[in-house]
Protein backbone atom coordinates (compact mmCIF):
# COMPACT_ATOMS: atom_id res chain seq x y z
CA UNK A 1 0.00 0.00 0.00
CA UNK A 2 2.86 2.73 0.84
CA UNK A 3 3.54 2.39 -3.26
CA UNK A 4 0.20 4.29 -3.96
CA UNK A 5 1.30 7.23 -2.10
CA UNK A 6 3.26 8.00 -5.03
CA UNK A 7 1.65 9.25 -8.46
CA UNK A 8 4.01 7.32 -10.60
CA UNK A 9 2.44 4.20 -8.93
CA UNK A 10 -0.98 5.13 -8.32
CA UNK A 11 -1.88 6.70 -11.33
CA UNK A 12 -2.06 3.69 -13.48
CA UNK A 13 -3.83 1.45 -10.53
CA UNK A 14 -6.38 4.51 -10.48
CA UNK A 15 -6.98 4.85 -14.25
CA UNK A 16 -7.88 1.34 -14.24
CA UNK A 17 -10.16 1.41 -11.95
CA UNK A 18 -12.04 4.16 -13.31
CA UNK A 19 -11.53 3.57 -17.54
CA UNK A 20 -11.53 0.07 -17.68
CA UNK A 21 -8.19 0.49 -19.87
CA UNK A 22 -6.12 -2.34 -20.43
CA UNK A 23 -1.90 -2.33 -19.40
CA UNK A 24 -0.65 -1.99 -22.51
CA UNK A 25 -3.13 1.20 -23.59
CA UNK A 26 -2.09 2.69 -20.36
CA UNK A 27 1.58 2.53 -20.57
CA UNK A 28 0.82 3.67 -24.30
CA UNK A 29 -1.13 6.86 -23.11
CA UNK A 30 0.42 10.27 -24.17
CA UNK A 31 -0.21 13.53 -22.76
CA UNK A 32 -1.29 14.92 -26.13
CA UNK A 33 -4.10 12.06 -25.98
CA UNK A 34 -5.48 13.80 -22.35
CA UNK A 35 -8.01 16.65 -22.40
CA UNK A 36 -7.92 18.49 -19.45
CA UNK A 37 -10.98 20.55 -20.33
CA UNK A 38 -13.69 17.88 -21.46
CA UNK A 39 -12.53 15.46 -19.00
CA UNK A 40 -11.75 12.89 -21.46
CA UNK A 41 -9.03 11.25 -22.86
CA UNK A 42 -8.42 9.12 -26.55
CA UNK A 43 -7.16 5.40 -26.59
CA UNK A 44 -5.00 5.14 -29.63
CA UNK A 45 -1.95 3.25 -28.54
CA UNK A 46 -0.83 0.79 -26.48
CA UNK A 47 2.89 -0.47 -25.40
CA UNK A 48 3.52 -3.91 -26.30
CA UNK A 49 5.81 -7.28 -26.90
CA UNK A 50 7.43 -7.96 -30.12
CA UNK A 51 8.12 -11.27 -31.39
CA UNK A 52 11.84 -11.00 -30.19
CA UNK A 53 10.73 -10.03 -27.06
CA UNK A 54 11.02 -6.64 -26.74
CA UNK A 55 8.56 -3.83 -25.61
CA UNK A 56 7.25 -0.83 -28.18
CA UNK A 57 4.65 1.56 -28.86
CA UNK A 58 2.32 0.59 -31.04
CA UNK A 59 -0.74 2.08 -32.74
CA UNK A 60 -2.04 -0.87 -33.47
CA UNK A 61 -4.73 -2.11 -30.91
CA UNK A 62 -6.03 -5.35 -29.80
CA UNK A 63 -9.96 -4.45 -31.83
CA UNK A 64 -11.14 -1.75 -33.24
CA UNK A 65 -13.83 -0.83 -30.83
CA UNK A 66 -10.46 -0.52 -28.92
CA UNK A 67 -9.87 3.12 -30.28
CA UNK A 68 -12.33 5.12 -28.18
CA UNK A 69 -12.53 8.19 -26.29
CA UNK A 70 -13.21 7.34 -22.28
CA UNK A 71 -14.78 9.98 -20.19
CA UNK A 72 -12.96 11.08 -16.94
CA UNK A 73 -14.92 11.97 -13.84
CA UNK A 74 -13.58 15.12 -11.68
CA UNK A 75 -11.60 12.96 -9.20
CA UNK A 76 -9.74 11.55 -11.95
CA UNK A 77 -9.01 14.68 -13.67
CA UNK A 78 -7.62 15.89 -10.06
CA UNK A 79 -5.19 13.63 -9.44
């Protein structure tokens, strides 16, 4: 639990919890991708394996209902 005191740790656990969003389109989120002012943000990436093993970011998603836009609530947004 003393790991979730600190943003780089909790920040993934919480967006999670309140998206839904898998690991990999986490870890693929970019800043450019958050809006501040709707409270929303764009799934269009996602970090992943490559067949030798080693990890990129890819635009390529697991579906296409994948690429979506997920609404924050204020909470969220706040932290």
């Amino acid at each position: 639990m003393a790991n979730l005191k600190s943003k780089n740790h909790a920040l993934p656990i919480i967006l999670a919890l309140a998206t839904g969003m898998r690991r990999g389109e986490i870890l693929g989120l970019r800043w450019s991708k958050i809006g501040f002012e709707n409270k929303a943000l764009s799934v269009t990436h996602q970090v992943k394996k490559d067949e030798n093993g080693v990890w990129h970011l890819s635009p390529q998603l697991k579906t296409a209902p994948s690429y979506r836009t997920i609404k924050l609530d204020e909470d969220t947004i706040d932290i």
